[in-house]
N, C-alpha and C. Protein backbone atom coordinates (compact mmCIF):
# COMPACT_ATOMS: atom_id res chain seq x y z
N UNK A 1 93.62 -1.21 49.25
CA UNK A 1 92.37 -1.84 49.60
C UNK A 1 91.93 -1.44 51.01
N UNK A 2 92.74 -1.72 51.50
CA UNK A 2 92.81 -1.19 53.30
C UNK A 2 92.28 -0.13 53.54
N UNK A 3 92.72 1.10 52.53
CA UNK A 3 92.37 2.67 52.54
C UNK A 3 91.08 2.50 52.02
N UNK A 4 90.70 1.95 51.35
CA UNK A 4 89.54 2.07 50.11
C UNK A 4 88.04 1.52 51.95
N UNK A 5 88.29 0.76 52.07
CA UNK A 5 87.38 0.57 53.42
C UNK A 5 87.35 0.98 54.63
N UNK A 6 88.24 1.90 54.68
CA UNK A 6 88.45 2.81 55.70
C UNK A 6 87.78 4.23 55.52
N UNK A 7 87.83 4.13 54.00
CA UNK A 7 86.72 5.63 53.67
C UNK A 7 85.17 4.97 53.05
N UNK A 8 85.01 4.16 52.95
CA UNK A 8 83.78 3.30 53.11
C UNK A 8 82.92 3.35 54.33
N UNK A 9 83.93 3.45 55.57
CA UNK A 9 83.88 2.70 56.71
C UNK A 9 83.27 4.44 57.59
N UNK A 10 83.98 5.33 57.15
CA UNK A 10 83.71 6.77 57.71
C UNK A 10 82.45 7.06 56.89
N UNK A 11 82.79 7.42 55.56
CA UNK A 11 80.96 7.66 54.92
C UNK A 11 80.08 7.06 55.39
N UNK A 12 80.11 5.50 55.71
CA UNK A 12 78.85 4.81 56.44
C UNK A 12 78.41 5.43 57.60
N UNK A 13 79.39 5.83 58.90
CA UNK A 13 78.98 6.23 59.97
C UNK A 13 78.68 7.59 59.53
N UNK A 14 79.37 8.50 58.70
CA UNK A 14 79.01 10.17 58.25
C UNK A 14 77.04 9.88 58.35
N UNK A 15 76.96 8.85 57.35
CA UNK A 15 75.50 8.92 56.39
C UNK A 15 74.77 8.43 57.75
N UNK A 16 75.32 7.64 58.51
CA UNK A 16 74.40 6.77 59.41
C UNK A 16 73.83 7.82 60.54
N UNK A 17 74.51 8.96 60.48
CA UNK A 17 73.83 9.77 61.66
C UNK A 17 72.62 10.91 61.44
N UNK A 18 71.68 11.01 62.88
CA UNK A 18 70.40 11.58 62.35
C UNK A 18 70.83 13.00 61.94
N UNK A 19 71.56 13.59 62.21
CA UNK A 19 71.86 14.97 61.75
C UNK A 19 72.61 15.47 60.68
N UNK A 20 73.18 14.22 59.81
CA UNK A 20 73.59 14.67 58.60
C UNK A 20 72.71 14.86 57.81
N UNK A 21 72.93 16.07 56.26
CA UNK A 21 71.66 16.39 55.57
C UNK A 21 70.98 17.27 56.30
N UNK A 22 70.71 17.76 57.57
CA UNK A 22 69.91 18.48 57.89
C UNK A 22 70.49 19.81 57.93
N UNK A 23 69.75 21.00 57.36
CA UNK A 23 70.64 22.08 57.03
C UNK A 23 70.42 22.67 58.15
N UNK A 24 69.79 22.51 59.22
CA UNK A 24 69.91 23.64 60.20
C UNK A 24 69.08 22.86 61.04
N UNK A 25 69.17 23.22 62.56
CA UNK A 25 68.40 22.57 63.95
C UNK A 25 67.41 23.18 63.80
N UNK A 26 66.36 22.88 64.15
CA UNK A 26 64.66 23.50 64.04
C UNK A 26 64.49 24.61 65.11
N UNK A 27 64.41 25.64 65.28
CA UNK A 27 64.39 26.48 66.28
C UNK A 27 63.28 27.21 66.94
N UNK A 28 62.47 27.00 67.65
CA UNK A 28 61.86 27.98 68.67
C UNK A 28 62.30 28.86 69.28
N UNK A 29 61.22 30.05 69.42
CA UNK A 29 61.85 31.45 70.46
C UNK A 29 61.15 32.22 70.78
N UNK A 30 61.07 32.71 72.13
CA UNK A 30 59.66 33.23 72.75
C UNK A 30 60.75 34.58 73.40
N UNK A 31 60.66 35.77 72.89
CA UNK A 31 60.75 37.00 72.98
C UNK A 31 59.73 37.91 73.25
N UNK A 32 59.01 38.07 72.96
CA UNK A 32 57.63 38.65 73.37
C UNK A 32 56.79 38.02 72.70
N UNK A 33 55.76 38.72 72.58
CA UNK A 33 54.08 38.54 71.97
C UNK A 33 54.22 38.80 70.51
N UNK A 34 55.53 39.98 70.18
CA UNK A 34 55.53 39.71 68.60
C UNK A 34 56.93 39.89 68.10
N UNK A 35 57.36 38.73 68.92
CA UNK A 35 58.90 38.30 68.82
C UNK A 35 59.31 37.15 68.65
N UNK A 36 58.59 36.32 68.32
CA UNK A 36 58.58 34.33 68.28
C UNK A 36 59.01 33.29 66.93
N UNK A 37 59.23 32.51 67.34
CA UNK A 37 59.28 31.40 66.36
C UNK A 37 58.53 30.38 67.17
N UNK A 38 57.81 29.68 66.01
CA UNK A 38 57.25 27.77 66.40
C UNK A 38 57.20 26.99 65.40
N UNK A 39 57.19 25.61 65.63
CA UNK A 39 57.18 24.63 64.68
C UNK A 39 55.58 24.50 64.49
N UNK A 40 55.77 24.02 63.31
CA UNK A 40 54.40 23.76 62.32
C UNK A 40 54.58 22.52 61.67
N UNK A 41 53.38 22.28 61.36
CA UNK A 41 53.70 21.45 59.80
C UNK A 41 54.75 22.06 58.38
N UNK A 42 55.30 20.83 58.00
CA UNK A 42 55.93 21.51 57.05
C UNK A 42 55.34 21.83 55.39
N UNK A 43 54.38 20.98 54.76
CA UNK A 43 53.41 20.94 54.13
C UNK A 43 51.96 21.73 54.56
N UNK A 44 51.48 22.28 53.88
CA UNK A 44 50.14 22.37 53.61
C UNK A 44 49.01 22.30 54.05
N UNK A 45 48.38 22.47 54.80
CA UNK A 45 46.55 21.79 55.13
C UNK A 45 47.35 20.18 56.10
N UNK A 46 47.86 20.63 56.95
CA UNK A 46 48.67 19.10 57.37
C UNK A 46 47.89 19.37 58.40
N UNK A 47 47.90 17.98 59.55
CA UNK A 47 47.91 17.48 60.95
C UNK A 47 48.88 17.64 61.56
N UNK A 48 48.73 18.51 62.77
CA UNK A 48 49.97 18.48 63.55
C UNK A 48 50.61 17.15 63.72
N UNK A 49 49.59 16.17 64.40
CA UNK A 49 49.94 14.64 63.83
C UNK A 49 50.78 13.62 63.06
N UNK A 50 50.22 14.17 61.53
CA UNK A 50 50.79 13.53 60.58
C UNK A 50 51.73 14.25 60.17
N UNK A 51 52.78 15.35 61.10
CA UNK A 51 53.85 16.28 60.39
C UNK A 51 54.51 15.87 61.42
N UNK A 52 54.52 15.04 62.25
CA UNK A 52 55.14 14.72 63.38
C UNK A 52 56.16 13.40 62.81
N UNK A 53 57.30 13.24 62.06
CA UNK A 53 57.91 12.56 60.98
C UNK A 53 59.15 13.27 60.86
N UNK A 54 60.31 12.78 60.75
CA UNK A 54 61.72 13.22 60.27
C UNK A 54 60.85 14.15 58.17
N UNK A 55 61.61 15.75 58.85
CA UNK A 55 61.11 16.26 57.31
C UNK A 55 59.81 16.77 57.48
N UNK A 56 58.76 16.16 58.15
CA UNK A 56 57.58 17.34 58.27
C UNK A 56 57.41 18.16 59.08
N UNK A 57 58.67 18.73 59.36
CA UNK A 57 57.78 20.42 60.50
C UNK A 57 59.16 21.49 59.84
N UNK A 58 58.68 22.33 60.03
CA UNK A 58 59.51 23.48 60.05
C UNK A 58 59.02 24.19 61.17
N UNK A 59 60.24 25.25 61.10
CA UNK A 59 60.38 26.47 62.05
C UNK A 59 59.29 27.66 61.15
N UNK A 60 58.38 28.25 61.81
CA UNK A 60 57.96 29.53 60.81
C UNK A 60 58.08 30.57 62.38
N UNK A 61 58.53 31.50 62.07
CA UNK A 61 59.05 32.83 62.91
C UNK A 61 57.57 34.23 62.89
N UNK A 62 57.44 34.86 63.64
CA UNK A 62 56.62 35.97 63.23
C UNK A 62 57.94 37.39 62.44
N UNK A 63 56.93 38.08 61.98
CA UNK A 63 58.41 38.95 61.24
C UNK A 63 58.96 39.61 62.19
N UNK A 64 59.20 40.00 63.52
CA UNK A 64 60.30 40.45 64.54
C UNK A 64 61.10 39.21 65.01
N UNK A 65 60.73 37.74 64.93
CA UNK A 65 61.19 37.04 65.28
C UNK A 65 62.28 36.25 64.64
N UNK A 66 62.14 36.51 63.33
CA UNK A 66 63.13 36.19 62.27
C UNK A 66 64.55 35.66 62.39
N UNK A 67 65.37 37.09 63.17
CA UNK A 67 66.18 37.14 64.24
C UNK A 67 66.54 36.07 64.25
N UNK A 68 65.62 35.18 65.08
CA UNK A 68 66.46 33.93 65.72
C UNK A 68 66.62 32.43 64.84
N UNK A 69 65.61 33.13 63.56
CA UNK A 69 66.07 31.94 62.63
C UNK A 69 66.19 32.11 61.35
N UNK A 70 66.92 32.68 60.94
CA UNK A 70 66.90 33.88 59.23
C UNK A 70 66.14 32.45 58.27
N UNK A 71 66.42 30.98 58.46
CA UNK A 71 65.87 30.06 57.58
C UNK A 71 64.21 30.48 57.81
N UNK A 72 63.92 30.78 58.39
CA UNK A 72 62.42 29.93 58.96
C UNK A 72 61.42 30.66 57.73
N UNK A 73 60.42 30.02 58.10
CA UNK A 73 59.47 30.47 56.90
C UNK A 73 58.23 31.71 58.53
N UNK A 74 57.76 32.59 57.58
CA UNK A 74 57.27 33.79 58.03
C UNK A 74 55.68 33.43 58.68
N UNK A 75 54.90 33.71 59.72
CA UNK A 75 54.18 33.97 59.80
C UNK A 75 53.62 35.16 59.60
N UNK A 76 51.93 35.20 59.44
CA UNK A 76 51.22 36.21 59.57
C UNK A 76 51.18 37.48 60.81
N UNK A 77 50.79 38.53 60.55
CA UNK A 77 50.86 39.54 61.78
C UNK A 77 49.62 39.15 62.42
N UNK A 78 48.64 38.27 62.26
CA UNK A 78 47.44 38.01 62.40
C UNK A 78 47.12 36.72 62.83
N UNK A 79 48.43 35.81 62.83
CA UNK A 79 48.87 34.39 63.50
C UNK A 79 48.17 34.25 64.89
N UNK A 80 48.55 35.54 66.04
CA UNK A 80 47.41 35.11 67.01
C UNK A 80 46.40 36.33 67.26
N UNK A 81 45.50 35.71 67.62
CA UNK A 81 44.11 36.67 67.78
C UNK A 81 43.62 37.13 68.80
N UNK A 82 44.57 36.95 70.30
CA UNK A 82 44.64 37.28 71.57
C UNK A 82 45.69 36.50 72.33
N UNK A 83 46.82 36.93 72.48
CA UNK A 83 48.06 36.61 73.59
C UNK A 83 48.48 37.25 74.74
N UNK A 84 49.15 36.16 75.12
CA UNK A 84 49.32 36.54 76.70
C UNK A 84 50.69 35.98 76.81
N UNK A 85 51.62 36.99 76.80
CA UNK A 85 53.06 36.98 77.18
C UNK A 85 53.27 37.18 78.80
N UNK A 86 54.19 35.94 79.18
CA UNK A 86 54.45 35.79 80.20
C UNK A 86 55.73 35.40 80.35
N UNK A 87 56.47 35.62 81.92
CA UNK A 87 57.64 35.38 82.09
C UNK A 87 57.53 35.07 83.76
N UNK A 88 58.53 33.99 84.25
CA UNK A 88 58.24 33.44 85.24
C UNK A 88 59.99 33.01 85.55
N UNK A 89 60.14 32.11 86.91
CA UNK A 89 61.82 31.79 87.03
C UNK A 89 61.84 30.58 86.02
N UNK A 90 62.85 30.94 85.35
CA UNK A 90 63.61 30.52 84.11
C UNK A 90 62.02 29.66 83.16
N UNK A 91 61.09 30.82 82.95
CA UNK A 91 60.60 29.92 81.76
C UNK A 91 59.90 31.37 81.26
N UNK A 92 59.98 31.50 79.63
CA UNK A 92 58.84 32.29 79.17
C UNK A 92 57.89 31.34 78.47
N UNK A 93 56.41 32.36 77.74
CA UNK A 93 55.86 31.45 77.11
C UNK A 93 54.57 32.45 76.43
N UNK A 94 54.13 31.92 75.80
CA UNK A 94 52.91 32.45 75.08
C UNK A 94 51.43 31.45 75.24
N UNK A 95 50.52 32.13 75.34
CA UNK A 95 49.16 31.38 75.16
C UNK A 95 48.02 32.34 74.85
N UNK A 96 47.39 31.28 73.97
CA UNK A 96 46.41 32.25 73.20
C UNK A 96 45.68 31.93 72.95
N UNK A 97 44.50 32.75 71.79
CA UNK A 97 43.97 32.10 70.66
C UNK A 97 44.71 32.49 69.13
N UNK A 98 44.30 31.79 68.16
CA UNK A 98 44.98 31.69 66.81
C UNK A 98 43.79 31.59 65.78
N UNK A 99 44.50 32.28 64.82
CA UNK A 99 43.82 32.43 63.30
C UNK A 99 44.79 31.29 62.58
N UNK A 100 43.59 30.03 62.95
CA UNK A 100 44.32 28.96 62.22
C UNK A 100 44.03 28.84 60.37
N UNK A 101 43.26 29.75 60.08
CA UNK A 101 42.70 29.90 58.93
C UNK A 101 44.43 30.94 58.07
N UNK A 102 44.93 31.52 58.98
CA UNK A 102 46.08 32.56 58.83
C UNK A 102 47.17 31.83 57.94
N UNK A 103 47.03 30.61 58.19
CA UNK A 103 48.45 29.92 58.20
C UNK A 103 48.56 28.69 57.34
N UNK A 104 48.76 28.57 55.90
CA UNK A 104 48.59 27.36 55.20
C UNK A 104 48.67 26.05 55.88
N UNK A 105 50.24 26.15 56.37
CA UNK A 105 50.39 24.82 57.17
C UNK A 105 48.64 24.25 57.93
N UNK A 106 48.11 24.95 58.32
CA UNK A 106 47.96 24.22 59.47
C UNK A 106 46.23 23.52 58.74
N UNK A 107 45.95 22.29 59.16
CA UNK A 107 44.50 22.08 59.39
C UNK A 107 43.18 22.55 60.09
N UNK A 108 42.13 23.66 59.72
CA UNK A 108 41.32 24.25 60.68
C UNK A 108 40.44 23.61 61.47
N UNK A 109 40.81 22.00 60.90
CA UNK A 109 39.56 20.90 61.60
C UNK A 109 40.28 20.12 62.22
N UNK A 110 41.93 20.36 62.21
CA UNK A 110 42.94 19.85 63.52
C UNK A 110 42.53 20.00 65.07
N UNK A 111 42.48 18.56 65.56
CA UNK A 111 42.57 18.82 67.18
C UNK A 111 43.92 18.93 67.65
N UNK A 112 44.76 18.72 66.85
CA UNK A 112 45.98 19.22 67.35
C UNK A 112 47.34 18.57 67.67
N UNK A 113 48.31 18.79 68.09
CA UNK A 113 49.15 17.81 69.13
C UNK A 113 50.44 18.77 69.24
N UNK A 114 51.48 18.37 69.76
CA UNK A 114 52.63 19.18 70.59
C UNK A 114 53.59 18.44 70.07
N UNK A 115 54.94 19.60 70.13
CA UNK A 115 56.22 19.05 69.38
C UNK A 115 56.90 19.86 70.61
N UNK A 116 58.25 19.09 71.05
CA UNK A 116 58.85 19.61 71.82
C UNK A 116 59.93 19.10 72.13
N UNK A 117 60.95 19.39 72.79
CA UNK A 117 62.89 20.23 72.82
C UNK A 117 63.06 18.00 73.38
N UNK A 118 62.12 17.80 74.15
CA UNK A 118 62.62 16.68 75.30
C UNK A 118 62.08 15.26 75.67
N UNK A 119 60.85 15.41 74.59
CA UNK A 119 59.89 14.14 74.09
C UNK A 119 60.29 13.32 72.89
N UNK A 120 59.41 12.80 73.01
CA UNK A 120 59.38 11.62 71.26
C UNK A 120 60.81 10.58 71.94
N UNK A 121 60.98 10.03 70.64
CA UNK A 121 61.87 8.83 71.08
C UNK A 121 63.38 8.99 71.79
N UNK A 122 63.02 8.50 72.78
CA UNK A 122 64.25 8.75 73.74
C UNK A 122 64.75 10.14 74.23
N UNK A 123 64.04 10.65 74.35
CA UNK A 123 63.84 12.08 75.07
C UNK A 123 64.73 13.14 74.41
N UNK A 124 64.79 12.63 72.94
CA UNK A 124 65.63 13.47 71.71
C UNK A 124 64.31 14.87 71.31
N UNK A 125 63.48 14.71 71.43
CA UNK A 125 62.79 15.69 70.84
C UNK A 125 61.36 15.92 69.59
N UNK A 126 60.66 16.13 69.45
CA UNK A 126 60.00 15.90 68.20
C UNK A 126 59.78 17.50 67.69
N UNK A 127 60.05 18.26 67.17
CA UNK A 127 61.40 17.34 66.40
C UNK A 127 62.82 17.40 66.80
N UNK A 128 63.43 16.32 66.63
CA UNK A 128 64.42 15.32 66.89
C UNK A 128 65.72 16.76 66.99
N UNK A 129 66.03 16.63 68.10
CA UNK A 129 66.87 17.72 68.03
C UNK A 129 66.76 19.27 68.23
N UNK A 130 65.41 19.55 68.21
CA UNK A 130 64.46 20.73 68.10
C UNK A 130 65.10 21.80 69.37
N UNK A 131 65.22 22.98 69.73
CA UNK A 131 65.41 23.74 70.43
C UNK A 131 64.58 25.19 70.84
N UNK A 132 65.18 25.59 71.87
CA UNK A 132 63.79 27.17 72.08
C UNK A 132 65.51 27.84 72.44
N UNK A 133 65.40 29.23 71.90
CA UNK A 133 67.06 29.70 71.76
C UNK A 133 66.66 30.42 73.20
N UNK A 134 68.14 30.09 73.64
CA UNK A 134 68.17 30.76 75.28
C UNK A 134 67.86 29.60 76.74
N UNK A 135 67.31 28.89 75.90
CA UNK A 135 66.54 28.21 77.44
C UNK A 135 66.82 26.60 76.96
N UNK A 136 67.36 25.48 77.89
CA UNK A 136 67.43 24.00 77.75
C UNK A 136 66.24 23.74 77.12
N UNK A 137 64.96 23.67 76.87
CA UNK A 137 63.63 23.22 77.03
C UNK A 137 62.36 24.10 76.46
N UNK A 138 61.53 22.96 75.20
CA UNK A 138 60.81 24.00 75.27
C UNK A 138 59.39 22.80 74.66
N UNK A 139 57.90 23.26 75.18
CA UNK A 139 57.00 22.22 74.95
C UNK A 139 55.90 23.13 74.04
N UNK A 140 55.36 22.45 73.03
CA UNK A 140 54.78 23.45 72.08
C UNK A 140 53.18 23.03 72.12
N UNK A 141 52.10 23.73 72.34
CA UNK A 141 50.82 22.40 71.56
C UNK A 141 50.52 23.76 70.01
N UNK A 142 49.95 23.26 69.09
CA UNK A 142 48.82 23.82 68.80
C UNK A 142 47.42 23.04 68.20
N UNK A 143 46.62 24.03 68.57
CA UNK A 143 45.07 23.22 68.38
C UNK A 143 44.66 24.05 67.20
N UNK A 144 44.55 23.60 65.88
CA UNK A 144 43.59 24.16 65.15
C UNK A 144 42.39 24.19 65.33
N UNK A 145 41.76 23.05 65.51
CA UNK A 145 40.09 22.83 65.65
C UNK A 145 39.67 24.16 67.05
N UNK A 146 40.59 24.30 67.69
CA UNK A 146 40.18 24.80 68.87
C UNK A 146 40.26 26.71 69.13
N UNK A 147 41.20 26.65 68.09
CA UNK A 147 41.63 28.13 67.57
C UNK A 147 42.22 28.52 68.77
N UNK A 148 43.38 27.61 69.42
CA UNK A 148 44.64 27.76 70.88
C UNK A 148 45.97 26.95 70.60
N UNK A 149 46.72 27.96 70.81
CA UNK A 149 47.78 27.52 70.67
C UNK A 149 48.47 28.09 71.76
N UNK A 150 49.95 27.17 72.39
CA UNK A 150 50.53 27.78 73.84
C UNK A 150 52.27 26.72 72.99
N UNK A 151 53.38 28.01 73.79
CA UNK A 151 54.46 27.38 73.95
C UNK A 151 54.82 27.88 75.10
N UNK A 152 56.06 27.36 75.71
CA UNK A 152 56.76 27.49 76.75
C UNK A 152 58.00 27.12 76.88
N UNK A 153 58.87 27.92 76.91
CA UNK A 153 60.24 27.69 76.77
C UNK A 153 60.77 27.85 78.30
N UNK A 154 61.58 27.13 78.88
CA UNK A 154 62.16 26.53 80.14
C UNK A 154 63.81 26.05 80.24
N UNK A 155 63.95 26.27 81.54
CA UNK A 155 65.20 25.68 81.84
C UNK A 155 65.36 24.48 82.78
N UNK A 156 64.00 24.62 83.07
CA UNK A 156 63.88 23.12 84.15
C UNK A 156 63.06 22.40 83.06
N UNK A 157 63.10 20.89 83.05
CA UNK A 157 62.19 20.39 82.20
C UNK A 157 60.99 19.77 82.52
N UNK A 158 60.90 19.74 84.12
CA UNK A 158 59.41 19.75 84.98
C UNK A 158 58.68 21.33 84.84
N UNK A 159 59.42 21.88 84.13
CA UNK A 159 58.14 23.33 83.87
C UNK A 159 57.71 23.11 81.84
N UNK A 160 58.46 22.04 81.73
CA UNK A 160 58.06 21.65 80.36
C UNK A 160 58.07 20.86 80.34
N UNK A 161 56.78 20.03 80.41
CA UNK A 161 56.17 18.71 80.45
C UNK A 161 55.37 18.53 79.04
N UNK A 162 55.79 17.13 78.72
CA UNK A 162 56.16 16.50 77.27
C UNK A 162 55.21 15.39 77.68
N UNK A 163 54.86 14.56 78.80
CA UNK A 163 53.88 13.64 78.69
C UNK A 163 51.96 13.61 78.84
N UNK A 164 51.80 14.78 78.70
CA UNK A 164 50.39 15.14 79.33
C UNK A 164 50.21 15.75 77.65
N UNK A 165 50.62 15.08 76.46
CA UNK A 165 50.34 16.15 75.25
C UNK A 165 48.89 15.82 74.63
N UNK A 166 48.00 15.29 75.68
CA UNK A 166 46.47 14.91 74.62
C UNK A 166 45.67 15.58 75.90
N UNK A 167 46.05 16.50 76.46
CA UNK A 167 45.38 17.30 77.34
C UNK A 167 45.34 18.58 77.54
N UNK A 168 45.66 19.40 76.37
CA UNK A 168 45.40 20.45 75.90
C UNK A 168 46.10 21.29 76.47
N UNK A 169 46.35 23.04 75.78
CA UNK A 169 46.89 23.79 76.27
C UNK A 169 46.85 24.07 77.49
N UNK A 170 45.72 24.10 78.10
CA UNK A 170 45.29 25.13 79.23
C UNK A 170 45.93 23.99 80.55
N UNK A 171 46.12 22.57 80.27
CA UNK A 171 46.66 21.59 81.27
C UNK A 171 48.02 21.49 81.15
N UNK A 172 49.13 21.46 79.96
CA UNK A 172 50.11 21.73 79.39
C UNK A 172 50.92 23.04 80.35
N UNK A 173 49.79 24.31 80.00
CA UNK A 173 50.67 25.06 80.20
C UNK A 173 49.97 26.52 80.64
N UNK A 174 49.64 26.67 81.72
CA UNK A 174 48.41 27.27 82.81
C UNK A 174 49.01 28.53 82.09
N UNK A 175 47.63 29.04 81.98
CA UNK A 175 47.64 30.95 81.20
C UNK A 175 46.75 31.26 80.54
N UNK A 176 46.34 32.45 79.82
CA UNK A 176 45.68 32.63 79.54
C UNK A 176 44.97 32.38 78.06
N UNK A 177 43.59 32.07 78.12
CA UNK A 177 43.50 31.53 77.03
C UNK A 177 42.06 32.34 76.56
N UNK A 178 41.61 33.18 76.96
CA UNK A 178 40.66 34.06 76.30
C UNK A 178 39.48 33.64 75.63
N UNK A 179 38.94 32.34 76.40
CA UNK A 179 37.71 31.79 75.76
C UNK A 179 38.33 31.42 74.38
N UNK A 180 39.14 31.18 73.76
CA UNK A 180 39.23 30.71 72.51
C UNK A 180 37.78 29.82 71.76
N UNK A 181 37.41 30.32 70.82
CA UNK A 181 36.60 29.57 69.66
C UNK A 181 36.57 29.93 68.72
């Protein structure tokens, strides 16, 4: 009997934790301009918003970027429509404009919102656990409605700031943004 609730007692805590079931950590990666991974919605015509949920985002990679996440699902070669690769002390990052029309996931009448390595509840991440490979830190926006999207991957986490996320790329994360419309 003793034994019998002692393996009761381990499955409960096994099941009780956020990272069981999950087949792999969500991964970001900023290698160049056509070397990346970012999180998305994981469904369809979604809201960055409403994919912001344990289960709605995935990793989608561009095809050189793969590399860093053989799971991830593929973007288009046509994902952005003017970037600006940059590198700075301990942070890279991308900013652009985007062919939000490119990319099922996303909503083209989305204003947007940010997922990142050090936000959301209790400074776990959204998503929860989420990472940028190489670097502690990483803050994501994208704007469909706006046709801009910016990440930034970091090792300090004051160069990736997680509380300013309803103030758009260009305040997020200074660079270039090419008149996006």
């Amino acid at each position: 009997m003793l034994h019998a609730l002692f393996i009761l007692s381990a499955l409960a805590t096994a099941y009780s934790s956020p990272f069981v079931g999950r087949s792999e950590v969500l991964k970001t990666a900023v290698n160049s301009a056509t070397d990346f991974c970012m999180i998305l919605p994981k469904n369809g015509h979604t809201n960055i918003g409403d994919s912001e949920h344990p289960g709605g985002m995935s990793n989608y990679c561009s095809r050189e970027g793969l590399h860093n996440a053989p799971n991830a699902g593929s973007l288009p070669d046509n994902f952005w429509r003017n970037v600006e690769y940059k590198t700075g002390n301990g942070f890279v990052q991308l900013t652009g404009c985007i062919n939000a029309a490119s990319v099922e996931q996303l909503n083209v009448n989305d204003d947007g919102g940010q997922y990142d390595s050090s936000g959301g509840a209790g400074g776990h991440g959204n998503p929860r656990g989420s990472i940028c490979v190489g670097y502690a830190h990483y803050v994501e926006l994208v704007e469909p409605a706006g046709s801009r999207a910016c990440i930034r991957c970091c090792n300090n986490p004051s160069d990736c700031p997680t509380t300013t996320d309803r103030s758009g790329c260009p305040k997020v994360i200074p660079g270039n943004y090419f008149d996006c419309a």
